[in-house]
C-alpha atoms as a PDB file:
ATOM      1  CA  UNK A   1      22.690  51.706   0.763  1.00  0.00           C
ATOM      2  CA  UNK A   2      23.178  48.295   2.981  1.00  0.00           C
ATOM      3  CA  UNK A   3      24.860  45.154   1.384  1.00  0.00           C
ATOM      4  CA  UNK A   4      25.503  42.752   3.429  1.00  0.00           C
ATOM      5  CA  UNK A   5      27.577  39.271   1.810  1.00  0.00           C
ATOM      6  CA  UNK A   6      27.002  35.706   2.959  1.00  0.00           C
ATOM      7  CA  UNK A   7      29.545  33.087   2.212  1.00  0.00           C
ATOM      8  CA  UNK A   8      31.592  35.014   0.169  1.00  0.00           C
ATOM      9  CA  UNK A   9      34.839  33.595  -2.424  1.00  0.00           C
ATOM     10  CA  UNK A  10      37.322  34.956  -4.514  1.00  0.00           C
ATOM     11  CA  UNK A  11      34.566  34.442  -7.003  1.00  0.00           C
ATOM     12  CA  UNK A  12      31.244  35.408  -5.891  1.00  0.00           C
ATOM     13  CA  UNK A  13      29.178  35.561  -2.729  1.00  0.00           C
ATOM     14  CA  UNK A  14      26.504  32.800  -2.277  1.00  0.00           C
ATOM     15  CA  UNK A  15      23.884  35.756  -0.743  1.00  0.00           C
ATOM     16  CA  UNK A  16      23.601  39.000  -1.030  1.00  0.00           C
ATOM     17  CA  UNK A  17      21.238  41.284   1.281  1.00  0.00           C
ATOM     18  CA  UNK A  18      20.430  44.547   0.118  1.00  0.00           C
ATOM     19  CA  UNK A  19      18.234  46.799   2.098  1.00  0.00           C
ATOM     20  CA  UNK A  20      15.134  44.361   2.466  1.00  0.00           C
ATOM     21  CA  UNK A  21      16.093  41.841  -0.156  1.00  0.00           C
ATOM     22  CA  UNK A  22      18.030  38.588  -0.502  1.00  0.00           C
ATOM     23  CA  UNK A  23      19.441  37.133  -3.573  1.00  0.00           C
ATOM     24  CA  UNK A  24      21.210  33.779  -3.928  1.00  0.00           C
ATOM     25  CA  UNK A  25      23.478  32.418  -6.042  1.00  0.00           C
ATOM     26  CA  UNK A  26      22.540  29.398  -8.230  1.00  0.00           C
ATOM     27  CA  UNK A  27      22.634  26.788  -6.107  1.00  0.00           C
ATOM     28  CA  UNK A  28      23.020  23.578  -6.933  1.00  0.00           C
ATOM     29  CA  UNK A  29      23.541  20.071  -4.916  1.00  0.00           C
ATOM     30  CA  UNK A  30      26.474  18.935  -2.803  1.00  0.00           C
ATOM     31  CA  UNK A  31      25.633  15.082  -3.639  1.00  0.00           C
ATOM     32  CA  UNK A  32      25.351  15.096  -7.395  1.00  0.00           C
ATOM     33  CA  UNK A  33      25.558  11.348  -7.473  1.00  0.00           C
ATOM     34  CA  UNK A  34      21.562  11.600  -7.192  1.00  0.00           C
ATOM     35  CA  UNK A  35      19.009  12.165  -9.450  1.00  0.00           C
ATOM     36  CA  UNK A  36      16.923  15.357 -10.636  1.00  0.00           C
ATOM     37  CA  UNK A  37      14.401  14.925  -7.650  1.00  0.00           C
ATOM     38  CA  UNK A  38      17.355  14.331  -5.137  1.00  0.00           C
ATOM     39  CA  UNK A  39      19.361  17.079  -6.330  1.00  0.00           C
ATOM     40  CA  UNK A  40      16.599  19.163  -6.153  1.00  0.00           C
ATOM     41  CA  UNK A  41      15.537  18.570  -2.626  1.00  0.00           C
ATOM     42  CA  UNK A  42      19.588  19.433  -1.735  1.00  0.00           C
ATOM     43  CA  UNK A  43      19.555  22.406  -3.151  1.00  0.00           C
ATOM     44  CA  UNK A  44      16.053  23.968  -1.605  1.00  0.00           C
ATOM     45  CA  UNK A  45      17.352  22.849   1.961  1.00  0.00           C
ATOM     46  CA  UNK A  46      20.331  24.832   1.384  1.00  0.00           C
ATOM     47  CA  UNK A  47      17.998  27.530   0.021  1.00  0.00           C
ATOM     48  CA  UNK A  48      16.320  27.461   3.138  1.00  0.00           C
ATOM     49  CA  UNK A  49      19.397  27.715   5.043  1.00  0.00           C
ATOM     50  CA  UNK A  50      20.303  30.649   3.314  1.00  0.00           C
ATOM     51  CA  UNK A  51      16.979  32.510   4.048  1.00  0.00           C
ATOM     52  CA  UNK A  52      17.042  31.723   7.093  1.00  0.00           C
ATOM     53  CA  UNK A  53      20.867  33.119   7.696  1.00  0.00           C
ATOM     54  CA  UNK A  54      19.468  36.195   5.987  1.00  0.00           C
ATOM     55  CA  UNK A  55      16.468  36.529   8.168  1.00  0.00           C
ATOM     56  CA  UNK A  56      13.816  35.379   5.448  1.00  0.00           C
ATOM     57  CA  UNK A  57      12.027  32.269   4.699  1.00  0.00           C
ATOM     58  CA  UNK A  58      10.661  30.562   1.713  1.00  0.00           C
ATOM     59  CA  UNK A  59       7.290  32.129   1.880  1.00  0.00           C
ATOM     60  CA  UNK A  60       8.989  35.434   1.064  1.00  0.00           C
ATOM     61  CA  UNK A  61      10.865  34.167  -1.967  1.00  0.00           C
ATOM     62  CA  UNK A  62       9.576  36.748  -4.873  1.00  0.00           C
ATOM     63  CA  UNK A  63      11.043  35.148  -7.610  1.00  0.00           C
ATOM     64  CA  UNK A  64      13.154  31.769  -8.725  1.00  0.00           C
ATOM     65  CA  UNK A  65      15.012  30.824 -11.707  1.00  0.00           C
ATOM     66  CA  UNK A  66      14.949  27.100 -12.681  1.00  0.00           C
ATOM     67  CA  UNK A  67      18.004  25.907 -14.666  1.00  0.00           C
ATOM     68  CA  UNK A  68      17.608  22.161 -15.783  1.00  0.00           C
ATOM     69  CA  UNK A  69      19.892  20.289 -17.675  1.00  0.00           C
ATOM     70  CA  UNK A  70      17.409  18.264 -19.858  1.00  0.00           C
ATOM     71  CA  UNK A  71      13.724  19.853 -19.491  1.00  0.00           C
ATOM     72  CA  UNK A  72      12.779  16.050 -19.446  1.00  0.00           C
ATOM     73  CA  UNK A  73      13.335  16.107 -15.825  1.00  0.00           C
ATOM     74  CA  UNK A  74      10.555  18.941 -15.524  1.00  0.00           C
ATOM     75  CA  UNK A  75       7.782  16.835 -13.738  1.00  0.00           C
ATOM     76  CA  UNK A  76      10.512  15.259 -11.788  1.00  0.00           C
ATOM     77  CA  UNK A  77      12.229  18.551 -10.108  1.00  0.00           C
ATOM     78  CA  UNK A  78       8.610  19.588  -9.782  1.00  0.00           C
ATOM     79  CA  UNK A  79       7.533  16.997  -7.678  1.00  0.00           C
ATOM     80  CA  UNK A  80       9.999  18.096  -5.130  1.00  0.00           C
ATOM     81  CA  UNK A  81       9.221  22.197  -5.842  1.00  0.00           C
ATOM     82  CA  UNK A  82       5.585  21.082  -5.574  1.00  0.00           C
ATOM     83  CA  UNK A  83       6.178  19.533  -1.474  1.00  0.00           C
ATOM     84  CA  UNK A  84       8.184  22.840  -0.848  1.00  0.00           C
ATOM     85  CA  UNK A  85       6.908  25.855  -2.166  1.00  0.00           C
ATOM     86  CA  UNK A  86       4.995  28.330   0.221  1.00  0.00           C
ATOM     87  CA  UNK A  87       1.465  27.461  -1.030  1.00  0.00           C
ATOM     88  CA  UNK A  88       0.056  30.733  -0.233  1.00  0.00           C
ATOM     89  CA  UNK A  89       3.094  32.213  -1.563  1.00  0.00           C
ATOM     90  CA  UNK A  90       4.623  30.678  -4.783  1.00  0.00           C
ATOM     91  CA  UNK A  91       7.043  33.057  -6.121  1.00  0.00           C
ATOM     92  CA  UNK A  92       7.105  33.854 -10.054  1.00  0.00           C
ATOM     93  CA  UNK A  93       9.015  31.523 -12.089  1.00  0.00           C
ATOM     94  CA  UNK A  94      10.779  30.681 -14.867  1.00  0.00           C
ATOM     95  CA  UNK A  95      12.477  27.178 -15.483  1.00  0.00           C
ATOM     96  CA  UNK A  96      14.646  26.723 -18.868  1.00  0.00           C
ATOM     97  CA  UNK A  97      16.869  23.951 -20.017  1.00  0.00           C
ATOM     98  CA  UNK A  98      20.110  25.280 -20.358  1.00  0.00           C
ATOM     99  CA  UNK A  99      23.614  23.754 -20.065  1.00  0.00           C
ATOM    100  CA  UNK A 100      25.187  23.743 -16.693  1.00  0.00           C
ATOM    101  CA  UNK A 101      28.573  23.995 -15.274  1.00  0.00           C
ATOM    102  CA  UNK A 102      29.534  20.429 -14.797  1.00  0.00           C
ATOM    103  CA  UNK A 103      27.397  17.227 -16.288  1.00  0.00           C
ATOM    104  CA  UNK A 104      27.218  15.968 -12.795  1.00  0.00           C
ATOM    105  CA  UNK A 105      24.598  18.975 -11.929  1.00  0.00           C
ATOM    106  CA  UNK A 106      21.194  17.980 -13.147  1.00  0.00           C
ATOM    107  CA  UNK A 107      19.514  21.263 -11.784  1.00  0.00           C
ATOM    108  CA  UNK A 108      20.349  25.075 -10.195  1.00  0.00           C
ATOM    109  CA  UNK A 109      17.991  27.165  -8.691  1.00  0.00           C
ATOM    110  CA  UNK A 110      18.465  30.666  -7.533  1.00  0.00           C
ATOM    111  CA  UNK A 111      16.108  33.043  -5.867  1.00  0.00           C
ATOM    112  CA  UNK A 112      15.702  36.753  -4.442  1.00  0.00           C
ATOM    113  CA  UNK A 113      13.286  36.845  -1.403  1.00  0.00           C
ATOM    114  CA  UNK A 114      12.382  39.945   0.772  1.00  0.00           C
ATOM    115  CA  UNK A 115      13.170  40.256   4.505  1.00  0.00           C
END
């Protein structure tokens, strides 16, 4: 069994290949001194990054996990997810409202994508 670890920490590794997958880390935006929609487009151009680092691509992405910190900002995050996603390959989805680590962070978005 192959693991390979991007962009690793004391705390956790931002990727993770094993064999033919890739799993990221919630991700969430450098700049949090935007809003929902600008936080969002940060954080799937660093999802991109990270594909492509792994050897992958968004229209391999098999499944994402939304995090939001007020599910008022749905139709705004998905305005951005809307322009990105693969449209012949939208991964399965789920998108809560949850708390998130600082109040700064209006969104996090992880995903696990084959190779």
């Amino acid at each position: 069994m192959t693991i390979k670890r991007l962009h690793t920490g004391p705390r956790m590794s931002q990727v993770v290949i094993h064999g033919n997958t890739v799993y990221t880390a919630g991700v969430v935006a450098d700049d949090a001194n935007t809003d929902v929609g600008g936080q969002t487009g940060q954080i799937l151009d660093k999802i991109d990054a990270y594909l492509k680092e792994a050897g992958s691509d968004k229209s391999k992405i098999l499944m994402a996990t939304i995090w939001l910190s007020d599910i008022k900002d749905f139709d705004n995050m998905n305005a951005v997810w809307d322009m990105w996603v693969a449209k012949d390959n939208p991964p399965a989805r789920a998108c809560v409202e949850s708390k998130l680590a600082a109040p700064k962070y209006k969104v996090e978005i992880r995903v696990v994508a084959g190779i």
